[in-house]
Protein backbone atom coordinates (compact mmCIF):
# COMPACT_ATOMS: atom_id res chain seq x y z
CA UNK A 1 0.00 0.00 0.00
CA UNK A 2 3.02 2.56 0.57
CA UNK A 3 4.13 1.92 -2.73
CA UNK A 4 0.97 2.66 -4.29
CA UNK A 5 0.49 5.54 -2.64
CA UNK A 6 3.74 6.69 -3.10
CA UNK A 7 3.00 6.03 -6.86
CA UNK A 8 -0.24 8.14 -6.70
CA UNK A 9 1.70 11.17 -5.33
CA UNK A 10 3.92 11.31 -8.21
CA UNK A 11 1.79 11.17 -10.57
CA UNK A 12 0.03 13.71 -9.12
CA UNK A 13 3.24 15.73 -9.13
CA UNK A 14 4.06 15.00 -12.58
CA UNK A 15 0.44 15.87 -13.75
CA UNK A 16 1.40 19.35 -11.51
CA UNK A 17 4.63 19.91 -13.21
CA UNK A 18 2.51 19.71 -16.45
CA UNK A 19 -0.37 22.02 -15.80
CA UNK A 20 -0.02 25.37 -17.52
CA UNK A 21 -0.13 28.59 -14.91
CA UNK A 22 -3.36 29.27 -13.28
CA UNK A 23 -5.68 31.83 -14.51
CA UNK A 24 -8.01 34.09 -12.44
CA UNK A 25 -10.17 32.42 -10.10
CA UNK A 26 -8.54 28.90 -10.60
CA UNK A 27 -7.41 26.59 -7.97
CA UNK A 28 -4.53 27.35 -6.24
CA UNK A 29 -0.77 26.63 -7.53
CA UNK A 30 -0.01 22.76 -6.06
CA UNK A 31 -3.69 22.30 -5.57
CA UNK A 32 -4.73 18.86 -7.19
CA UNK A 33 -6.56 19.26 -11.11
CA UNK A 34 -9.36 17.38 -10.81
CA UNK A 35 -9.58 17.19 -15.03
CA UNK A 36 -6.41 14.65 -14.25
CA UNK A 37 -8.70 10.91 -13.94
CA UNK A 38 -11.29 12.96 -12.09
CA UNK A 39 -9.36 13.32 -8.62
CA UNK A 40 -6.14 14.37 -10.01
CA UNK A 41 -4.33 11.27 -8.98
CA UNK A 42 -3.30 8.21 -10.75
CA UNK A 43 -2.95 4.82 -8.32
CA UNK A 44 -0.60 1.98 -9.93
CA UNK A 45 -1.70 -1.79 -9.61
CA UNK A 46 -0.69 -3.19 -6.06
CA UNK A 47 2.71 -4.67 -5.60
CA UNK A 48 3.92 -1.89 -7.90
CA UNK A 49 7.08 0.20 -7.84
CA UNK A 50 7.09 3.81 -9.00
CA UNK A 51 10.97 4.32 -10.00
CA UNK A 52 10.53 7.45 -12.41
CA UNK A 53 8.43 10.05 -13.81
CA UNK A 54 8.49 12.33 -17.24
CA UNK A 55 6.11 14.65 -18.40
CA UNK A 56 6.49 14.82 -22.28
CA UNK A 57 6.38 18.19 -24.31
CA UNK A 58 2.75 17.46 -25.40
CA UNK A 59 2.16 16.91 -21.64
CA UNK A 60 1.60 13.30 -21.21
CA UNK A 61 3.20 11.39 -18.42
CA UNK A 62 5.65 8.88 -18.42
CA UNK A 63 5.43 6.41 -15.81
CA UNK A 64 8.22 3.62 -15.35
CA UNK A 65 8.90 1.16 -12.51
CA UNK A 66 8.00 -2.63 -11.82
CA UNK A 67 5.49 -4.70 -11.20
CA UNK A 68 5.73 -8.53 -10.24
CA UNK A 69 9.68 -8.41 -11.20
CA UNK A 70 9.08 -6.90 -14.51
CA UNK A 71 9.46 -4.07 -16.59
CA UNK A 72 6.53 -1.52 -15.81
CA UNK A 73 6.02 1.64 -18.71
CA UNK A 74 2.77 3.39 -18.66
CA UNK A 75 2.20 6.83 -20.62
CA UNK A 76 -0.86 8.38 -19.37
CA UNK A 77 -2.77 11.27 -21.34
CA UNK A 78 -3.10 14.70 -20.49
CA UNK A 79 -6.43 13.62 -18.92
CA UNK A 80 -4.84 10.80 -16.62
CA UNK A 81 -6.21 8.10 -18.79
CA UNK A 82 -3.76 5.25 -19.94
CA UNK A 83 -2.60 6.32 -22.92
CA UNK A 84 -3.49 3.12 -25.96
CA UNK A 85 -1.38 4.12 -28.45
């Protein structure tokens, strides 16, 4: 469970350090954007590691750890849905 939430958190970072400044009226900087999977936050499968974190120029995040001994990549979109493609 540390691990996931651990995970969650940076995520949630990464999804910060992609958000554009806020305008008038918005949220506060390092407040949560609830657009991002609907809470802002991003939980990996239990019994998964969170080793790194990227936010790409078009503002998808790069997620990459392990899971179960292997190799974990996941790109989510700008929206905090797993990316298909």
């Amino acid at each position: 469970m540390k691990a996931r939430s651990l995970a969650a958190a940076a995520l949630a970072v990464a999804a910060l350090a992609a958000a554009p400044p806020a305008a008038p009226g918005a949220p506060p900087p390092g407040a949560l954007d609830p657009s991002f999977n609907g809470s802002g936050l991003v939980a990996l499968g239990a019994g998964s590691q969170l080793l790194g974190v990227a936010v790409q120029p078009n503002g998808e995040i790069v997620a990459a750890g392990q899971s179960g001994g292997s190799v974990l990549v996941q790109r989510y979109t700008t929206g905090g849905a797993l990316d298909g493609q």
